[in-house]
C-alpha atoms as a PDB file:
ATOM      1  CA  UNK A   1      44.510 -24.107 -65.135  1.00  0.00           C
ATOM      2  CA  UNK A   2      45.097 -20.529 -66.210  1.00  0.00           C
ATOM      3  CA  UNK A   3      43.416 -20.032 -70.135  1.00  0.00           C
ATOM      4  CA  UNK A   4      41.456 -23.010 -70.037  1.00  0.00           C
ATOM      5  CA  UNK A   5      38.540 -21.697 -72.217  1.00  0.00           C
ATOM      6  CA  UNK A   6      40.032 -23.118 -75.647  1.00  0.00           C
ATOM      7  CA  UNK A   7      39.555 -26.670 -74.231  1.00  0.00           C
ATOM      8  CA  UNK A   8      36.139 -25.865 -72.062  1.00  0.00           C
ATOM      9  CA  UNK A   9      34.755 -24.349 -75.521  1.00  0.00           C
ATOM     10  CA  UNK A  10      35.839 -27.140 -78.120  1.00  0.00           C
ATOM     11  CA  UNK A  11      34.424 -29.740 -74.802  1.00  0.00           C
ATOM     12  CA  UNK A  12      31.028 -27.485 -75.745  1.00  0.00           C
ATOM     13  CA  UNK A  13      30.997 -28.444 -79.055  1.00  0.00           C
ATOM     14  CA  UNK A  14      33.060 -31.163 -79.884  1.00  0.00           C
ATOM     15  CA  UNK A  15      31.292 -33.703 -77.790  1.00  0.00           C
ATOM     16  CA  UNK A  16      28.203 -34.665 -78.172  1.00  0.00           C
ATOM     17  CA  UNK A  17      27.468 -34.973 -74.095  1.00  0.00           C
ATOM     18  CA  UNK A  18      26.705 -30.923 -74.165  1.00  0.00           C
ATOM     19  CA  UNK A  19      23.935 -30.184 -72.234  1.00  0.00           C
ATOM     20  CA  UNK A  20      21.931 -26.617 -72.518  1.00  0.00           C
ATOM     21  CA  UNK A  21      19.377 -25.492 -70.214  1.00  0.00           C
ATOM     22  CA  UNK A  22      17.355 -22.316 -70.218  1.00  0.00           C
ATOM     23  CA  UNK A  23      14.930 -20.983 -67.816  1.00  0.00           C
ATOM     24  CA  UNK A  24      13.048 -17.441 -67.898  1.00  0.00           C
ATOM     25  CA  UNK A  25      10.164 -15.438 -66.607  1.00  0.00           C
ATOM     26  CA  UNK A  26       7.393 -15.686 -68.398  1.00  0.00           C
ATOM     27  CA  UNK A  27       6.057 -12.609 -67.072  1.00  0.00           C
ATOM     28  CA  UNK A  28       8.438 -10.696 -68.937  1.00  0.00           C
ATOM     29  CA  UNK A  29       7.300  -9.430 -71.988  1.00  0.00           C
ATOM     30  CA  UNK A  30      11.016  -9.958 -74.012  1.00  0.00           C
ATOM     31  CA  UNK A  31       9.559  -7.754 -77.222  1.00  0.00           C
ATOM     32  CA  UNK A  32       9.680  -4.754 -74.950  1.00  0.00           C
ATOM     33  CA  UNK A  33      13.223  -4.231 -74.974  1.00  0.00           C
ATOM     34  CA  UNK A  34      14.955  -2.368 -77.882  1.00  0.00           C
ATOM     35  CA  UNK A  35      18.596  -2.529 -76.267  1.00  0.00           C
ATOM     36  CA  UNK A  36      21.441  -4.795 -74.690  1.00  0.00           C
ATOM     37  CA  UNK A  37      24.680  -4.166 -73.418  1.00  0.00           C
ATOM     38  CA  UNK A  38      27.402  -6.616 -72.067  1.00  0.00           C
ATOM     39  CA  UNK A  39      28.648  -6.603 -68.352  1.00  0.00           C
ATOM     40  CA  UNK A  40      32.208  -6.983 -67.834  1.00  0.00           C
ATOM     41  CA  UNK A  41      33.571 -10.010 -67.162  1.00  0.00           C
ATOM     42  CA  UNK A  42      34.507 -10.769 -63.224  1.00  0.00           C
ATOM     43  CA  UNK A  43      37.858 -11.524 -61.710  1.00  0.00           C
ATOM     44  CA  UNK A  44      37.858 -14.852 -61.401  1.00  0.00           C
ATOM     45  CA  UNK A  45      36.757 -15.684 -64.757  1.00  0.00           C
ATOM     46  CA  UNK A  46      40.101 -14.071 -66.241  1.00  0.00           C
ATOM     47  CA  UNK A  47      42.076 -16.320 -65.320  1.00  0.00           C
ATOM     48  CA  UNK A  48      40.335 -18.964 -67.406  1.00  0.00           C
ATOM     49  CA  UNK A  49      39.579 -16.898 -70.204  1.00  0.00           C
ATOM     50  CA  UNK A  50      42.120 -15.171 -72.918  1.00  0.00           C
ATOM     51  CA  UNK A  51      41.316 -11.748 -74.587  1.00  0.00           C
ATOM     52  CA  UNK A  52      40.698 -13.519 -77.413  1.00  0.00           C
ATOM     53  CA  UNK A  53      38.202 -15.499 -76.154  1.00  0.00           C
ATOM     54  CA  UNK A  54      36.852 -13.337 -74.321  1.00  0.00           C
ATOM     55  CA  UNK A  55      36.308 -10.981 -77.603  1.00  0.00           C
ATOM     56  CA  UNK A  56      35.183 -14.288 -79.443  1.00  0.00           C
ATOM     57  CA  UNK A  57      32.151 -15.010 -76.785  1.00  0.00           C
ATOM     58  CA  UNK A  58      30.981 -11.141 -76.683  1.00  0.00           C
ATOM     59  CA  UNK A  59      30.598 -11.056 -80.207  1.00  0.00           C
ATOM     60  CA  UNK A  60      28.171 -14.119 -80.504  1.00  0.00           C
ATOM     61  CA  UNK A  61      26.522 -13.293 -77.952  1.00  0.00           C
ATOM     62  CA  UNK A  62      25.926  -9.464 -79.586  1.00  0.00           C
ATOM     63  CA  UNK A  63      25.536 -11.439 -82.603  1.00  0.00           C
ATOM     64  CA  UNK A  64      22.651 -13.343 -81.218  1.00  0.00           C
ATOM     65  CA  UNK A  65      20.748 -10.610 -79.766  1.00  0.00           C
ATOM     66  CA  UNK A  66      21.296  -8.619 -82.779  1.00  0.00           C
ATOM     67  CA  UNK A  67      19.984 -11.227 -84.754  1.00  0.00           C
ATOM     68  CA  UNK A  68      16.329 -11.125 -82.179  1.00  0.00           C
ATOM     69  CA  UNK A  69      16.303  -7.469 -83.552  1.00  0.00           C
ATOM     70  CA  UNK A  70      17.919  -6.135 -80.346  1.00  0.00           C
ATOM     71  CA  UNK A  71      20.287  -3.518 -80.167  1.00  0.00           C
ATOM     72  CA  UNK A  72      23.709  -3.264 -79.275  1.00  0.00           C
ATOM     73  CA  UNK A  73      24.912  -0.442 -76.623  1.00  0.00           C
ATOM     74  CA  UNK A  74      28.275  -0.127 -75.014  1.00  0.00           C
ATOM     75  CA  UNK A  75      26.867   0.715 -71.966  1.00  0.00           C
ATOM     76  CA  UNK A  76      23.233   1.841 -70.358  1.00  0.00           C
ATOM     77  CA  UNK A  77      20.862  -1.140 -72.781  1.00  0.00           C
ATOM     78  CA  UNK A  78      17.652  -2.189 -71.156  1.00  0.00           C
ATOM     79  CA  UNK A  79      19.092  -5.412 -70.820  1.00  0.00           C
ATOM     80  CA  UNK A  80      22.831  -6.097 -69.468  1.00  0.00           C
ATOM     81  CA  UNK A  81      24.222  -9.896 -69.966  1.00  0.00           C
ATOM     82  CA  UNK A  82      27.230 -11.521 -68.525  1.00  0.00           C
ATOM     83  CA  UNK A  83      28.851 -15.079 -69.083  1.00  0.00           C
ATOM     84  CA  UNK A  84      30.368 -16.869 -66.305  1.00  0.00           C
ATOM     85  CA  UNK A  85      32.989 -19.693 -66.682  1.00  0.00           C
ATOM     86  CA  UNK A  86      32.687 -22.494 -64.241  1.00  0.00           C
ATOM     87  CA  UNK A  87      35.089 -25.969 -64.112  1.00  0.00           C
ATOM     88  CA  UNK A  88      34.752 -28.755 -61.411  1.00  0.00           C
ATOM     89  CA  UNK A  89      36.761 -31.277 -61.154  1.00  0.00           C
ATOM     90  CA  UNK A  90      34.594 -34.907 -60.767  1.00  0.00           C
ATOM     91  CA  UNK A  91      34.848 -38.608 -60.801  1.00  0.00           C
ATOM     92  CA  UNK A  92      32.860 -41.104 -62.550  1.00  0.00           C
ATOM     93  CA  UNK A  93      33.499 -44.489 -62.031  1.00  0.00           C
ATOM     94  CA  UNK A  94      32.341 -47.546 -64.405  1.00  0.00           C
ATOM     95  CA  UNK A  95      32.068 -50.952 -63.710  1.00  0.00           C
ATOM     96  CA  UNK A  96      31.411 -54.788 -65.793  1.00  0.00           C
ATOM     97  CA  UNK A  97      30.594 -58.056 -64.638  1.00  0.00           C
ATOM     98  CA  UNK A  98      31.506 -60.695 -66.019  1.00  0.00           C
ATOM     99  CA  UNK A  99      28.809 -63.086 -65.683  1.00  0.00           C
ATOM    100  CA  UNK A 100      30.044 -66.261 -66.602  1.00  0.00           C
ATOM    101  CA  UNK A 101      32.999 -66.900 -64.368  1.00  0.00           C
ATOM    102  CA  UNK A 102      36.454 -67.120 -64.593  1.00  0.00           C
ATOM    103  CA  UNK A 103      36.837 -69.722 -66.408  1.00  0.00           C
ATOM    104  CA  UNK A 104      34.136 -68.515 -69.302  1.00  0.00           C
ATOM    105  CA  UNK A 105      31.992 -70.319 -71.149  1.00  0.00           C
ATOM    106  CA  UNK A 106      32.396 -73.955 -70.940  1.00  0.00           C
ATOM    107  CA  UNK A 107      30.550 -76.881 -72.860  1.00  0.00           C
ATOM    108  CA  UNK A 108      27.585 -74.840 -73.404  1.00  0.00           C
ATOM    109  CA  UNK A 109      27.275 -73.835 -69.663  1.00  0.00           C
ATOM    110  CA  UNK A 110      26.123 -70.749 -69.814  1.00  0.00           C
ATOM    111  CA  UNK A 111      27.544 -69.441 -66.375  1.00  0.00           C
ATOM    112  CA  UNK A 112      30.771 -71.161 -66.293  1.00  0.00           C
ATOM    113  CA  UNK A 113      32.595 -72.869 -63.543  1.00  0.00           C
ATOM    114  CA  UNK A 114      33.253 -70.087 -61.016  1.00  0.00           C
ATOM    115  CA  UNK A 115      31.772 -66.438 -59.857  1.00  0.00           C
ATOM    116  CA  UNK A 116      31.668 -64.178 -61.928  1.00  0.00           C
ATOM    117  CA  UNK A 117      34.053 -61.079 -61.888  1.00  0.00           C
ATOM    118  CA  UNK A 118      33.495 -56.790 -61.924  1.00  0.00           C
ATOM    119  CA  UNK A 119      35.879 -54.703 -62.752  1.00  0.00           C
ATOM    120  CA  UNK A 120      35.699 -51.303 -61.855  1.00  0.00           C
ATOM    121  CA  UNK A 121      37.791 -47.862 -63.079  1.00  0.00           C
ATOM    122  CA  UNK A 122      37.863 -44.997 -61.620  1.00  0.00           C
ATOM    123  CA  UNK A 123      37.662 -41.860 -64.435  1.00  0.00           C
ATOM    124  CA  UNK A 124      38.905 -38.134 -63.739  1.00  0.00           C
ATOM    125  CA  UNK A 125      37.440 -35.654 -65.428  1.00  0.00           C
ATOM    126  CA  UNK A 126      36.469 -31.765 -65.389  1.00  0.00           C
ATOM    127  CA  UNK A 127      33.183 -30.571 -66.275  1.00  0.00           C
ATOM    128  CA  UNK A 128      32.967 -27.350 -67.610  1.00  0.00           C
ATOM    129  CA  UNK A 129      29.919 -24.903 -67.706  1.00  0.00           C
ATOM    130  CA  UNK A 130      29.224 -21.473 -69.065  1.00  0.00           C
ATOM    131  CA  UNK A 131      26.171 -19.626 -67.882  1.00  0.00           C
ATOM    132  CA  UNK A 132      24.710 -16.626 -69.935  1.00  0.00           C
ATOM    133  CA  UNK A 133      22.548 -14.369 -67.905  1.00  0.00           C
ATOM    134  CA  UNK A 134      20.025 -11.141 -68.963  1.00  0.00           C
ATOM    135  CA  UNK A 135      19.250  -8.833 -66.918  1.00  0.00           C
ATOM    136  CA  UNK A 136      16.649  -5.798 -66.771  1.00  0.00           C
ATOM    137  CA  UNK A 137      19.038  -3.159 -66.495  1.00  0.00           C
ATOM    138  CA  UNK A 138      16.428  -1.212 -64.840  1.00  0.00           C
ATOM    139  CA  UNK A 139      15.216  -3.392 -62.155  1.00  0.00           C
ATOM    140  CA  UNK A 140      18.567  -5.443 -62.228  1.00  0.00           C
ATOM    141  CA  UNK A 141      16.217  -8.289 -62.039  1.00  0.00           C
ATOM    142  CA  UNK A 142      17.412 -11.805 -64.174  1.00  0.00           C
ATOM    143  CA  UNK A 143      15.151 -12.574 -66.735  1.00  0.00           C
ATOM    144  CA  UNK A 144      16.261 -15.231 -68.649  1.00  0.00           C
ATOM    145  CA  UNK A 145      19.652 -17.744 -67.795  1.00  0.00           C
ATOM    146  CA  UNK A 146      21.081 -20.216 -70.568  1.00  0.00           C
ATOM    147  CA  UNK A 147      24.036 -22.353 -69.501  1.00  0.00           C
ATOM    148  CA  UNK A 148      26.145 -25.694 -71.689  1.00  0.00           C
ATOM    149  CA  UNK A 149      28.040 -27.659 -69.636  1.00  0.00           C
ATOM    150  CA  UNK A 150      29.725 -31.025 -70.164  1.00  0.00           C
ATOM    151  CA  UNK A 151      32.788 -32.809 -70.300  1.00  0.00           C
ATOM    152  CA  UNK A 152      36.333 -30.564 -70.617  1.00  0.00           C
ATOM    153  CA  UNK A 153      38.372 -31.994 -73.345  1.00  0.00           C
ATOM    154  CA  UNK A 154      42.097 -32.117 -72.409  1.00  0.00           C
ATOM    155  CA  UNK A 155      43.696 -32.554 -75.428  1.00  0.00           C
ATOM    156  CA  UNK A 156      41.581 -30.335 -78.345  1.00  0.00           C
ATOM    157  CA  UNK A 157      42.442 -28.639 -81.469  1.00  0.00           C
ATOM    158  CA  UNK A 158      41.811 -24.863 -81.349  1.00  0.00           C
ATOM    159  CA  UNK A 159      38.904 -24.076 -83.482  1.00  0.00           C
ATOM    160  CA  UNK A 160      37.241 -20.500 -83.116  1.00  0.00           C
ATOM    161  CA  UNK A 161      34.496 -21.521 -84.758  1.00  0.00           C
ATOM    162  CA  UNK A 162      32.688 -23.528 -81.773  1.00  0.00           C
ATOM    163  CA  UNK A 163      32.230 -20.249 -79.632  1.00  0.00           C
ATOM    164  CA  UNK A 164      29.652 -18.942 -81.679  1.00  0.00           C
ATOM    165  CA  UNK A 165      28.425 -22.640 -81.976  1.00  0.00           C
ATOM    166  CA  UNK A 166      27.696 -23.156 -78.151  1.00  0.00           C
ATOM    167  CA  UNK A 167      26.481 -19.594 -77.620  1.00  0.00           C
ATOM    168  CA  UNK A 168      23.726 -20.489 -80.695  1.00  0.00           C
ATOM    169  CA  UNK A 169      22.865 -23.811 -79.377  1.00  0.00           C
ATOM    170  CA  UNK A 170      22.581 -22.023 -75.723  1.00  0.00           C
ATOM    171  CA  UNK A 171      20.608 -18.843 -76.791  1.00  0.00           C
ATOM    172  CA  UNK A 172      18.658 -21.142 -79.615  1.00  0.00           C
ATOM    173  CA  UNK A 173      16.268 -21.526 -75.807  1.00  0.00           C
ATOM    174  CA  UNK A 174      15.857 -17.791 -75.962  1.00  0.00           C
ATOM    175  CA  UNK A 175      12.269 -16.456 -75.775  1.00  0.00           C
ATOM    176  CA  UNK A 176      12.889 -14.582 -78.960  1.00  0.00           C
ATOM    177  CA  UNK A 177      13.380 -16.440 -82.164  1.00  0.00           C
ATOM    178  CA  UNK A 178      15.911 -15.411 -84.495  1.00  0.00           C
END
């Protein structure tokens, strides 16, 4: 499980079940703020996340806010943002009926001598999601959350170009246009 991010990343983007959400207080006036800097990233996400990535996802996401006219601080910006990495393991399972029997369709009977039959499969699968939160640094107070989860692909081809493709679909719900 350790450096999964490559495959929760190209799941993000790759597949077209992504999800985003975003939520945020309208009470905050987001035009207010001049400045941003990143939190660091927590414990438990490092062992799911390389360097690399790590670099790759904090530079969209500086790249987004910089692009809302925002400006980038190493430390002490009105607002602070961190990512999370989250991956669940789930189950889906699928089933089909067969309605015309087991013997099919017979002499233009259209249910066929017998019961019908379901089948049904059982499907592993992880589900990955990455949450983007912003803070008022002040007031540590959340103001606005973004998050894309969907299915983990197991099998992907590295490409470094779908980080800053989720973090754009994800921060596209921002309050603040590019």
């Amino acid at each position: 499980m350790k450096y999964i991010l490559p495959i929760l990343l190209l799941f993000l983007y790759s597949c077209s079940s992504i999800t985003v959400t975003a939520d945020y207080d309208r009470e905050v006036n987001f035009t207010a703020y001049k400045t941003f800097s990143m939190l660091k990233w927590r414990p438990e996400n490092n062992r799911l996340v390389t360097e690399f990535d790590k670099r790759n996802i904090q530079s969209a996401v500086i790249s987004e806010m910089k692009q809302r006219g925002y400006r980038y601080m190493e430390i002490g910006g009105e607002l602070a943002i961190s990512v999370f990495i989250l991956l669940e393991d789930k189950t889906s399972y699928n089933s089909y009926t067969d309605y015309y029997g087991g013997y099919g369709y017979y002499y233009g009977t259209p249910w066929g001598w017998g019961p019908g039959r379901t089948t049904v499969t059982q499907y592993n699968y992880t589900q990955g999601t990455m949450i983007f939160n912003v803070f008022d640094a002040k007031e540590k107070k959340l103001i606005w959350q973004g998050t894309a989860y969907g299915e983990v692909d197991d099998k992907p081809q590295r490409d470094e170009n779908n980080i800053p493709k989720v973090v754009d679909q994800v921060f596209f719900k921002y309050p603040i246009s590019k």
